[in-house]
PDB file of N, CA and C in Angstrom:
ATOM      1  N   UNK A   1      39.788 131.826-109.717  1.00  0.00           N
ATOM      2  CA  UNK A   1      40.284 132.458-110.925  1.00  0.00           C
ATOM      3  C   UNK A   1      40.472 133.954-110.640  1.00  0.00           C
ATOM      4  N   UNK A   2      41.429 134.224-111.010  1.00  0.00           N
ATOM      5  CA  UNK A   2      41.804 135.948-110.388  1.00  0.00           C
ATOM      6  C   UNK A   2      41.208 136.433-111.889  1.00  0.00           C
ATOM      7  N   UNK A   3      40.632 137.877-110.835  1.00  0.00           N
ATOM      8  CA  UNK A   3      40.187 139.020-111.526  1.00  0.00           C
ATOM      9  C   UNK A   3      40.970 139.559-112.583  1.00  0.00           C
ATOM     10  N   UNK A   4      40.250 140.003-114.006  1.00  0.00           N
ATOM     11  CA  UNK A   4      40.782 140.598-115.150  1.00  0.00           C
ATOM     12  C   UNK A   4      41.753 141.210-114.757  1.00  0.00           C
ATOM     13  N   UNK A   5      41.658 142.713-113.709  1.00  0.00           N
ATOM     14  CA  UNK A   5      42.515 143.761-112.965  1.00  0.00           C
ATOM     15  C   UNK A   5      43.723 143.051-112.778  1.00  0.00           C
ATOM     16  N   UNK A   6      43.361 141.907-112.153  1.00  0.00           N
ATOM     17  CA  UNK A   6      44.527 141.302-111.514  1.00  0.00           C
ATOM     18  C   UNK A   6      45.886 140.634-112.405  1.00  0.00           C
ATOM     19  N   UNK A   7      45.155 140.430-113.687  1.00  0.00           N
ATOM     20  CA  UNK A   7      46.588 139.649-114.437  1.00  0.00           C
ATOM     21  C   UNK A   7      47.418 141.225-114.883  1.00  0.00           C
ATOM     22  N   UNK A   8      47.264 142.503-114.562  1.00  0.00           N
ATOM     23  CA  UNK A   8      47.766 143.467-114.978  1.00  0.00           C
ATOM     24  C   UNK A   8      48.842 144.112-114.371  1.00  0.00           C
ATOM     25  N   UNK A   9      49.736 144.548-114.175  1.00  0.00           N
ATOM     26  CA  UNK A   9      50.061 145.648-113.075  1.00  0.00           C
ATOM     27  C   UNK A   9      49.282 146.770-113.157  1.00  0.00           C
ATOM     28  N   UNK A  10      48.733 147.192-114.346  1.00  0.00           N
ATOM     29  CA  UNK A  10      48.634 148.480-114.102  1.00  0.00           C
ATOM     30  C   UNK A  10      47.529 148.947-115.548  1.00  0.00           C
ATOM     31  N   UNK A  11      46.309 149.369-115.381  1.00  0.00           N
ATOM     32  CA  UNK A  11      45.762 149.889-116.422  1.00  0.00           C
ATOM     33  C   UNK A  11      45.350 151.511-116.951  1.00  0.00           C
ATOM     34  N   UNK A  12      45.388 151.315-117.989  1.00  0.00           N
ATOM     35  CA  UNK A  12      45.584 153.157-118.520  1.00  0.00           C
ATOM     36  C   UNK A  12      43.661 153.160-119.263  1.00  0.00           C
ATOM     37  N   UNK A  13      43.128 153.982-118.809  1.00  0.00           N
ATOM     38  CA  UNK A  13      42.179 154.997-119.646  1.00  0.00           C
ATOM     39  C   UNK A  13      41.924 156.202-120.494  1.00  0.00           C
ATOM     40  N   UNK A  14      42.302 155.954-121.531  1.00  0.00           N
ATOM     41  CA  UNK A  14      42.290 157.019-121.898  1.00  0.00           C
ATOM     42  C   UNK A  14      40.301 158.052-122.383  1.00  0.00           C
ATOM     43  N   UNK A  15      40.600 159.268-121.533  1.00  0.00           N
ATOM     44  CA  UNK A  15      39.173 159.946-121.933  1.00  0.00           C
ATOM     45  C   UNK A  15      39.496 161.403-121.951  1.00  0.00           C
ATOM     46  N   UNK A  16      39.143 161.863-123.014  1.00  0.00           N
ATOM     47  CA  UNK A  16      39.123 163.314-123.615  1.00  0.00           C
ATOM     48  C   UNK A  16      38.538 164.183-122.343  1.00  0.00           C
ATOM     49  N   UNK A  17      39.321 165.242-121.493  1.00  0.00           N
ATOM     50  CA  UNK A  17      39.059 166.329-121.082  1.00  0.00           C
ATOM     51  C   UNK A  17      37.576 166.912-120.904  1.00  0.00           C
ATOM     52  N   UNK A  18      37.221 166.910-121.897  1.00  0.00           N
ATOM     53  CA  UNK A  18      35.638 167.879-122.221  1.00  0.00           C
ATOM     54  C   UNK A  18      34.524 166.412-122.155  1.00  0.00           C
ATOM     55  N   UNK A  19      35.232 165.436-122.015  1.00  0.00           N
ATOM     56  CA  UNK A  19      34.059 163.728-121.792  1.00  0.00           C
ATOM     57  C   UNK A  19      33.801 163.811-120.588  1.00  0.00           C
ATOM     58  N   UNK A  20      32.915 164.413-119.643  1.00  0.00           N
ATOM     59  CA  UNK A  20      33.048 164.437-118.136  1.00  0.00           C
ATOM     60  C   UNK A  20      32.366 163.623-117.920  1.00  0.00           C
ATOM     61  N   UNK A  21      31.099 163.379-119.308  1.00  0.00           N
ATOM     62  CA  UNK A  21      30.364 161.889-118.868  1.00  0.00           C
ATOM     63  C   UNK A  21      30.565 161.151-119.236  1.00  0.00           C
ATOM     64  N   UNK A  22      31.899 160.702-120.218  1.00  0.00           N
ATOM     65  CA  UNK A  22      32.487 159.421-120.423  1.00  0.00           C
ATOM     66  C   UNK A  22      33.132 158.908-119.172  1.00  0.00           C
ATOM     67  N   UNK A  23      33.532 159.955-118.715  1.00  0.00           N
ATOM     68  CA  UNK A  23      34.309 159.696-117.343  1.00  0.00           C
ATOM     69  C   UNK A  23      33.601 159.071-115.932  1.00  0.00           C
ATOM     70  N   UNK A  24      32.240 159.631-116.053  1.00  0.00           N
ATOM     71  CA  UNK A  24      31.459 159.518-115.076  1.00  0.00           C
ATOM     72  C   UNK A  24      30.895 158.108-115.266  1.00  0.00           C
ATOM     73  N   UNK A  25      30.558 157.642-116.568  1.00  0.00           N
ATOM     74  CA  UNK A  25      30.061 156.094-116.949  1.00  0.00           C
ATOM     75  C   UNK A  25      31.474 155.237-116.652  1.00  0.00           C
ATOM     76  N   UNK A  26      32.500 155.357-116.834  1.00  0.00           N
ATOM     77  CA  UNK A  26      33.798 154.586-116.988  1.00  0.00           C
ATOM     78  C   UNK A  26      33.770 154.532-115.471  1.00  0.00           C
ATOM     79  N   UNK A  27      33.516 155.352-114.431  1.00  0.00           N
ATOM     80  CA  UNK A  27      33.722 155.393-113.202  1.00  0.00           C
ATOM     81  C   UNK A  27      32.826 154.329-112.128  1.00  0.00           C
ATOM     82  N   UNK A  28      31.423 154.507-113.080  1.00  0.00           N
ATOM     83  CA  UNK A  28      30.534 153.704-112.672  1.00  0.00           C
ATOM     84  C   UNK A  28      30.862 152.099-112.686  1.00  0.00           C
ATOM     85  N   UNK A  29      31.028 152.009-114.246  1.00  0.00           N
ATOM     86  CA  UNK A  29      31.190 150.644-114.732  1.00  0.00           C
ATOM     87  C   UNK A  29      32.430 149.829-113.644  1.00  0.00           C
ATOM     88  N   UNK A  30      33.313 150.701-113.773  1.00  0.00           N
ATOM     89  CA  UNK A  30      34.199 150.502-112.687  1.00  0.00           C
ATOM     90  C   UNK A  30      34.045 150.131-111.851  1.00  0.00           C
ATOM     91  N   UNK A  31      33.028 150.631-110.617  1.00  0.00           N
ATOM     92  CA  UNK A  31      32.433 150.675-109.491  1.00  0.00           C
ATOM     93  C   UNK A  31      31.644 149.230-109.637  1.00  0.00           C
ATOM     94  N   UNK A  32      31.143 148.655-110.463  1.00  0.00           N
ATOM     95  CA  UNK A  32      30.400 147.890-110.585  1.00  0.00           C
ATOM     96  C   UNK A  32      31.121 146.353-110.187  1.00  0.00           C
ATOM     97  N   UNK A  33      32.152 146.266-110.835  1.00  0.00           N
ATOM     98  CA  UNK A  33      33.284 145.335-110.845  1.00  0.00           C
ATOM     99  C   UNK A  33      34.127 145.510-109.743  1.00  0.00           C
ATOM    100  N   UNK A  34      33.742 146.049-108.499  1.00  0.00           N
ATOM    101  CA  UNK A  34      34.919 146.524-107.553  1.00  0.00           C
ATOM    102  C   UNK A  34      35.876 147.597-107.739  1.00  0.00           C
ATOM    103  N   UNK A  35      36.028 148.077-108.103  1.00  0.00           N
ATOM    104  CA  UNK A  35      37.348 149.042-108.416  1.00  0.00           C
ATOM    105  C   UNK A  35      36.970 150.468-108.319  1.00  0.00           C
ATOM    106  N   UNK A  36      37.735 150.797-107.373  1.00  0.00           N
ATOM    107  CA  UNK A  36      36.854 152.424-107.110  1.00  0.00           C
ATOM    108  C   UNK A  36      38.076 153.146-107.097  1.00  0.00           C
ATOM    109  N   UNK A  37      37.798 154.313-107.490  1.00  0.00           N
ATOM    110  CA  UNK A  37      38.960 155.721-108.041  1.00  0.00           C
ATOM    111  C   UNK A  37      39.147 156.615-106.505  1.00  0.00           C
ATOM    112  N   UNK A  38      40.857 156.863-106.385  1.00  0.00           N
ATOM    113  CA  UNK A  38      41.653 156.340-107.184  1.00  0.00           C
ATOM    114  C   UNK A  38      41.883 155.048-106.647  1.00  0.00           C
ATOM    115  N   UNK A  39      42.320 154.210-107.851  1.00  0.00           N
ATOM    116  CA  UNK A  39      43.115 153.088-107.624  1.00  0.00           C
ATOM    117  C   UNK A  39      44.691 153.002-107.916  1.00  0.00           C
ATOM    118  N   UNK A  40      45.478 152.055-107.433  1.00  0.00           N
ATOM    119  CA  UNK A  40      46.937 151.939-107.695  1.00  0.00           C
ATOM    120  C   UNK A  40      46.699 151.213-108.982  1.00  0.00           C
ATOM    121  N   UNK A  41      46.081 150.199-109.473  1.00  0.00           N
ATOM    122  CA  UNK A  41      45.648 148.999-110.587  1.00  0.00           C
ATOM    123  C   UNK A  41      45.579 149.940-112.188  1.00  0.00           C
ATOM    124  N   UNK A  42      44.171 151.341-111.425  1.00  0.00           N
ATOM    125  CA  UNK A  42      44.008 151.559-112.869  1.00  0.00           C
ATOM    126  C   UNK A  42      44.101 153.268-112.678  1.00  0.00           C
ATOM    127  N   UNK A  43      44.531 153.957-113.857  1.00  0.00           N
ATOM    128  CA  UNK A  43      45.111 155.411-113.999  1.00  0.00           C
ATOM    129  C   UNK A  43      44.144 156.146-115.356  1.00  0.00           C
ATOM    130  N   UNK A  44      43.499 157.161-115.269  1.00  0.00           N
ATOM    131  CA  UNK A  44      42.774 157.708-116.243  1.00  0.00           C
ATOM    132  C   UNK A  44      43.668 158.916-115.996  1.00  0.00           C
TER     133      UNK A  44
END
């Protein structure tokens, strides 16, 4: 069964500028599931 990422071309994040630790948890969570920044898949 292919990965969530995978039925996508392409995913968007959106996180507010001044969220450096929204950014930093979103990065993690990320990391967790395979997907490490940057990616071609997903764009913040």
């Amino acid at each position: 069964m292919p990965s969530l990422i995978d039925l996508f071309d392409k995913s968007y994040i959106i996180n507010l500028p001044e969220r450096r630790d929204r950014y930093r948890t979103m990065r993690r969570e990320l990391e967790k599931v395979g997907i490490f920044l940057p990616s071609d898949k997903v764009e913040i």
